[in-house]
N, C-alpha and C. Protein backbone atom coordinates (compact mmCIF):
# COMPACT_ATOMS: atom_id res chain seq x y z
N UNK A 1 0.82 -1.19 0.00
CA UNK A 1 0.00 0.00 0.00
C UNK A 1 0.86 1.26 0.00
N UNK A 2 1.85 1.06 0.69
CA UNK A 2 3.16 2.51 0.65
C UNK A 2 3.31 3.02 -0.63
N UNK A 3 3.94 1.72 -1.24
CA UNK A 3 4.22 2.10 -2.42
C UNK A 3 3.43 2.47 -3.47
N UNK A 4 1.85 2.51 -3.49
CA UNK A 4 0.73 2.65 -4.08
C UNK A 4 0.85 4.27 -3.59
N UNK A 5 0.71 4.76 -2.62
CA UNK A 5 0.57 6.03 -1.95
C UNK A 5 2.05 7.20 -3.00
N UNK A 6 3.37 6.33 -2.79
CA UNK A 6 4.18 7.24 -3.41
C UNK A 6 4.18 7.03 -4.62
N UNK A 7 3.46 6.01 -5.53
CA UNK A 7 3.35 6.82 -6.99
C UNK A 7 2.18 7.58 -6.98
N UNK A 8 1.17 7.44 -6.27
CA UNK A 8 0.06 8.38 -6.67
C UNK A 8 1.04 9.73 -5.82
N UNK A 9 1.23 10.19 -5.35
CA UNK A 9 1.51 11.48 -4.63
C UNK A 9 2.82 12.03 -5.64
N UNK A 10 3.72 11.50 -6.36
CA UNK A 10 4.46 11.93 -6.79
C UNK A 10 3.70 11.97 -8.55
N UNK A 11 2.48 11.44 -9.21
CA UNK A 11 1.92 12.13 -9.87
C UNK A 11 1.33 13.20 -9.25
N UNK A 12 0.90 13.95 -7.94
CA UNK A 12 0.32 14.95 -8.12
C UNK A 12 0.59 15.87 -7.26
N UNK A 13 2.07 15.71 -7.05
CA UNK A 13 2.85 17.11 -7.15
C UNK A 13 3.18 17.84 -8.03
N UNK A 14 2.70 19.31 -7.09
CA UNK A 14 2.13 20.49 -8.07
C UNK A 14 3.81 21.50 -7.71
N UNK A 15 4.67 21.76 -8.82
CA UNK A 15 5.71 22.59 -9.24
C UNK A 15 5.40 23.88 -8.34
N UNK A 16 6.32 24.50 -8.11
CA UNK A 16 6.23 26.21 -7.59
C UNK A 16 6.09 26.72 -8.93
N UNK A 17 6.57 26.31 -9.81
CA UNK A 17 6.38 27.33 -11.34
C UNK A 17 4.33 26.92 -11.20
N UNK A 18 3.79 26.08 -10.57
CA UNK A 18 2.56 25.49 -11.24
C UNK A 18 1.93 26.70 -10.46
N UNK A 19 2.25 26.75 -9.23
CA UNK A 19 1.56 27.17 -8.18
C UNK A 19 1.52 29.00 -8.51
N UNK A 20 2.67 29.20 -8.95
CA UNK A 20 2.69 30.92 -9.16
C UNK A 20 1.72 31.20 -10.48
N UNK A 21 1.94 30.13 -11.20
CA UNK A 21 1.37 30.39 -12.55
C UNK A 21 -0.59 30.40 -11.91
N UNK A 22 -0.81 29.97 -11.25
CA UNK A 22 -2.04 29.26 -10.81
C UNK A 22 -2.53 30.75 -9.81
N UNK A 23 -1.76 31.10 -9.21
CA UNK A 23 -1.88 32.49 -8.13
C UNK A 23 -1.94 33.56 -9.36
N UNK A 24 -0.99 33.91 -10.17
CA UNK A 24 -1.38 34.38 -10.96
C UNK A 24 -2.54 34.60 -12.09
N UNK A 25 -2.51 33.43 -12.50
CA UNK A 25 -4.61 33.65 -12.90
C UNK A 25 -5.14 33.99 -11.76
N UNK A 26 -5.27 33.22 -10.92
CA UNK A 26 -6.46 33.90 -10.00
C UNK A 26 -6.54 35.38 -9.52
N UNK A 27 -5.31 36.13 -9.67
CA UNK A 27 -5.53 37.15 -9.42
C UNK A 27 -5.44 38.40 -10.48
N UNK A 28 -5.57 37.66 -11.70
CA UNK A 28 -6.44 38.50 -12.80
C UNK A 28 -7.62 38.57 -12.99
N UNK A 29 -7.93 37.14 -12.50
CA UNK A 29 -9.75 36.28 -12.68
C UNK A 29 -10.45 37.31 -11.39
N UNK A 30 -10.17 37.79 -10.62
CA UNK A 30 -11.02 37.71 -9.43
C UNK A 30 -10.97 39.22 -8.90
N UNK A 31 -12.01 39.44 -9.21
CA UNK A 31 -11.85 41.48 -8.84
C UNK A 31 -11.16 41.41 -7.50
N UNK A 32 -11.55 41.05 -6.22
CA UNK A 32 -10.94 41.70 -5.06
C UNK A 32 -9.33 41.36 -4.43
N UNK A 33 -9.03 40.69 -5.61
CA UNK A 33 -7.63 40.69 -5.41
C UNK A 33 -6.92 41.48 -5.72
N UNK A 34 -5.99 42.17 -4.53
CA UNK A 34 -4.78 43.08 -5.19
C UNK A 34 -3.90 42.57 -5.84
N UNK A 35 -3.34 43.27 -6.80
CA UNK A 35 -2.12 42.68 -7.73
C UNK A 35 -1.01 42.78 -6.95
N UNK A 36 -0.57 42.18 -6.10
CA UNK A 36 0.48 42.51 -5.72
C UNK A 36 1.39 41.17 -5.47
N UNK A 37 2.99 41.50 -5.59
CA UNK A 37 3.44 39.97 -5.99
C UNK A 37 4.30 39.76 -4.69
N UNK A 38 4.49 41.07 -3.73
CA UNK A 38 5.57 40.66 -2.62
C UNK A 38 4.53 39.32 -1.70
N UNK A 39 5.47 39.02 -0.94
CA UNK A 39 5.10 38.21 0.24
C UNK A 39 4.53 36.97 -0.33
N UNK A 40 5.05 36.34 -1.20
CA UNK A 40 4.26 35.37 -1.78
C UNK A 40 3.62 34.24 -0.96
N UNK A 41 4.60 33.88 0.15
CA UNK A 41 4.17 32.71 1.30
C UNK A 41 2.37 33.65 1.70
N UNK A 42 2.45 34.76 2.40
CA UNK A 42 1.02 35.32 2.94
C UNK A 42 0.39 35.60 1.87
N UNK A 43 0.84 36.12 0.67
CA UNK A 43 0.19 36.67 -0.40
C UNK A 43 -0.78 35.28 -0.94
N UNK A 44 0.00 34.13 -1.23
CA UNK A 44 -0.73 32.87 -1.57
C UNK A 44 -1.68 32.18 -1.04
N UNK A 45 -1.74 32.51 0.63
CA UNK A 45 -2.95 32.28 1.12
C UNK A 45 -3.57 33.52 1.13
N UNK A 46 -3.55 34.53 1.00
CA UNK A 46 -4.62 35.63 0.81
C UNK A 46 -5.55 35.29 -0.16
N UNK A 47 -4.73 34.69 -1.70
CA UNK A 47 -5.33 34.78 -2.99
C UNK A 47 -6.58 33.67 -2.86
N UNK A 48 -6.09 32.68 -2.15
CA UNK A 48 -6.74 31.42 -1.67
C UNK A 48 -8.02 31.75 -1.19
N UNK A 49 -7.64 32.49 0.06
CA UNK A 49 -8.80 33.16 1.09
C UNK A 49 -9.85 33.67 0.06
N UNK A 50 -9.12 34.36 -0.58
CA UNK A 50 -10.08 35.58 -1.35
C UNK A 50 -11.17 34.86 -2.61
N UNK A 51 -10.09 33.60 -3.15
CA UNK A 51 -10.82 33.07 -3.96
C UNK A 51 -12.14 32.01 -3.51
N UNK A 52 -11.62 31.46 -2.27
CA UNK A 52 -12.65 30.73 -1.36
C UNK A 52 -13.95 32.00 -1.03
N UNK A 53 -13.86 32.72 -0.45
CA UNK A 53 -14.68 34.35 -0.47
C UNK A 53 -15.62 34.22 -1.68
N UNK A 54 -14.74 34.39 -2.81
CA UNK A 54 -15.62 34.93 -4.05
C UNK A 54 -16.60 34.00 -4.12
N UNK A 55 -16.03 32.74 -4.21
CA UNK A 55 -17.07 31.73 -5.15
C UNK A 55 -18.11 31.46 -3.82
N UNK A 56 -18.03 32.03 -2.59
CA UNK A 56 -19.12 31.77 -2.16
C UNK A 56 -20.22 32.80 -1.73
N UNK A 57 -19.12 33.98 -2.56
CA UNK A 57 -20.36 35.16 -3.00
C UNK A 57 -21.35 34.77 -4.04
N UNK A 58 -20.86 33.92 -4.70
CA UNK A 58 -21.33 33.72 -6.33
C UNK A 58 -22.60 32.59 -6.42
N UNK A 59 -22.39 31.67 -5.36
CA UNK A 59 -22.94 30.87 -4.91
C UNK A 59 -24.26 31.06 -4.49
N UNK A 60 -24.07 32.48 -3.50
CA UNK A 60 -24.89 33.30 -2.56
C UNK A 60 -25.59 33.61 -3.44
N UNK A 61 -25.31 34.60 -4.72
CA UNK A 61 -25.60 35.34 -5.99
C UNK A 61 -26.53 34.28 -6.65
N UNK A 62 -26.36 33.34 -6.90
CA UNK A 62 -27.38 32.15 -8.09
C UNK A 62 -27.95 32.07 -6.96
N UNK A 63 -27.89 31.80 -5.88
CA UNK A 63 -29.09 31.22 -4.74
C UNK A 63 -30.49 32.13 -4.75
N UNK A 64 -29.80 33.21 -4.19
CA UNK A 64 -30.48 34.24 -4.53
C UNK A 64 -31.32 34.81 -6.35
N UNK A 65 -30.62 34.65 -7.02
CA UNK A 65 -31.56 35.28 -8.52
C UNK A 65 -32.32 34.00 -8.66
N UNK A 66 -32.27 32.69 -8.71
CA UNK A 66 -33.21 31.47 -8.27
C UNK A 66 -34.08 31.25 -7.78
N UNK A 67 -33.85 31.87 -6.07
CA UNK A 67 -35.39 32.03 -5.89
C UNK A 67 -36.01 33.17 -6.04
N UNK A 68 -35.66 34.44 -6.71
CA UNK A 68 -36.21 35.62 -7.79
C UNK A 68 -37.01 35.06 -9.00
N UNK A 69 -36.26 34.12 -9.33
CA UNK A 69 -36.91 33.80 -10.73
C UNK A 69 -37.93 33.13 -10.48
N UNK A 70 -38.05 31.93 -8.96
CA UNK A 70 -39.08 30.76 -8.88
C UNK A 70 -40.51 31.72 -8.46
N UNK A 71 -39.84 33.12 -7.95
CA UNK A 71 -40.96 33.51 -7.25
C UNK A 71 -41.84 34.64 -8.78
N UNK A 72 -40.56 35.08 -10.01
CA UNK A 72 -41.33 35.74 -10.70
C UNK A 72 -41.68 34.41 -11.46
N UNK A 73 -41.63 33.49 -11.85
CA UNK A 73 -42.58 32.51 -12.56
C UNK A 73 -43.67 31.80 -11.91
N UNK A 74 -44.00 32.34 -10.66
CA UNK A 74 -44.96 31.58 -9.89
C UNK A 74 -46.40 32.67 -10.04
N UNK A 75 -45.98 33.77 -10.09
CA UNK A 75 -46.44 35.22 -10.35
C UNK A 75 -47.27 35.61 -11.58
N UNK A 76 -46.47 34.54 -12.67
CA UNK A 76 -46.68 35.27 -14.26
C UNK A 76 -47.92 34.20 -14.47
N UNK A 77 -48.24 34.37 -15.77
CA UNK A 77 -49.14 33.51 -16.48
C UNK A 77 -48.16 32.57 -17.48
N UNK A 78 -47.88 30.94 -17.24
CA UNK A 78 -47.55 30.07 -17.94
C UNK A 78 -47.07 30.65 -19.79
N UNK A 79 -47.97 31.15 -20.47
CA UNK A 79 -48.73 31.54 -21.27
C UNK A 79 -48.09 33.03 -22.33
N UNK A 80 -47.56 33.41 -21.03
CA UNK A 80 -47.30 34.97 -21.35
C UNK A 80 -46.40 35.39 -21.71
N UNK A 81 -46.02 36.69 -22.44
CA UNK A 81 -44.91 37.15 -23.40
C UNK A 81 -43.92 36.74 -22.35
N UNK A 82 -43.58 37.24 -21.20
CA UNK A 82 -42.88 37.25 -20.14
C UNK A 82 -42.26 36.13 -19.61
N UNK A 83 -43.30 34.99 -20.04
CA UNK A 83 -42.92 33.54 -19.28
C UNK A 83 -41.73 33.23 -20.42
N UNK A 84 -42.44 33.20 -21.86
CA UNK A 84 -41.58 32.87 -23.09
C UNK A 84 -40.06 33.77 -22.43
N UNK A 85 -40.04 34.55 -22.40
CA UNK A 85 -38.46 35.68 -22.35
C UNK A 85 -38.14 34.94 -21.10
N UNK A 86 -38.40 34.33 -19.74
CA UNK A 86 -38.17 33.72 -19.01
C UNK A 86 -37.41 32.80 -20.28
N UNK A 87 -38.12 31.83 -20.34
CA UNK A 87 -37.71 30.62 -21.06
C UNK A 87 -36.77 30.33 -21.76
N UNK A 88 -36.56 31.35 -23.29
CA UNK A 88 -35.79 31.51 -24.20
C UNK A 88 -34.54 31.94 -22.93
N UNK A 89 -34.26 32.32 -22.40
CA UNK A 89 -33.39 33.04 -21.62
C UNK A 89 -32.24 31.85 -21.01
N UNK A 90 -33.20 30.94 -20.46
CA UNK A 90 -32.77 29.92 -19.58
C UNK A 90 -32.59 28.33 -20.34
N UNK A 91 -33.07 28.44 -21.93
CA UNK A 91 -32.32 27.72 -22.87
C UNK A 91 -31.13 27.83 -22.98
């Protein structure tokens, strides 16, 4: 079983070139990140933090326009110009 453990773990070690390259998208991708490159040890868990943050703003965000939408299609008429633009929308 050891030896099962050190080939899987040595496929999925991740490079410092992987990891900067990887910090770096994320902190083009993600508005509330500052660009900033000092401190990379704190800076790398900031980007982390921040990216854990976002996506569970975003999360929050669909939760929320979801039950907007369940409550404006509960509202409308099946039938209606409105329901269609619902619809086509969510194709």
């Amino acid at each position: 079983m050891s030896s099962r453990r050190g080939r899987e773990s040595s496929r999925t070690n991740i490079s410092d070139e992987q990891i900067t390259q990887l910090l770096s998208t994320l902190r083009q991708l993600l508005p509330e990140i500052p660009h900033s490159h000092s401190r990379k040890a704190s800076s790398a868990a900031e980007v982390l933090k921040q990216t854990c943050n976002y996506i569970k703003t975003l999360h929050r965000e669909v939760d929320d326009l979801s039950d907007r939408l369940s409550q404006l299609l509960a509202t409308i008429d099946a039938d209606s110009a409105e329901a269609a633009i619902i619809r086509s929308l969510l194709i």
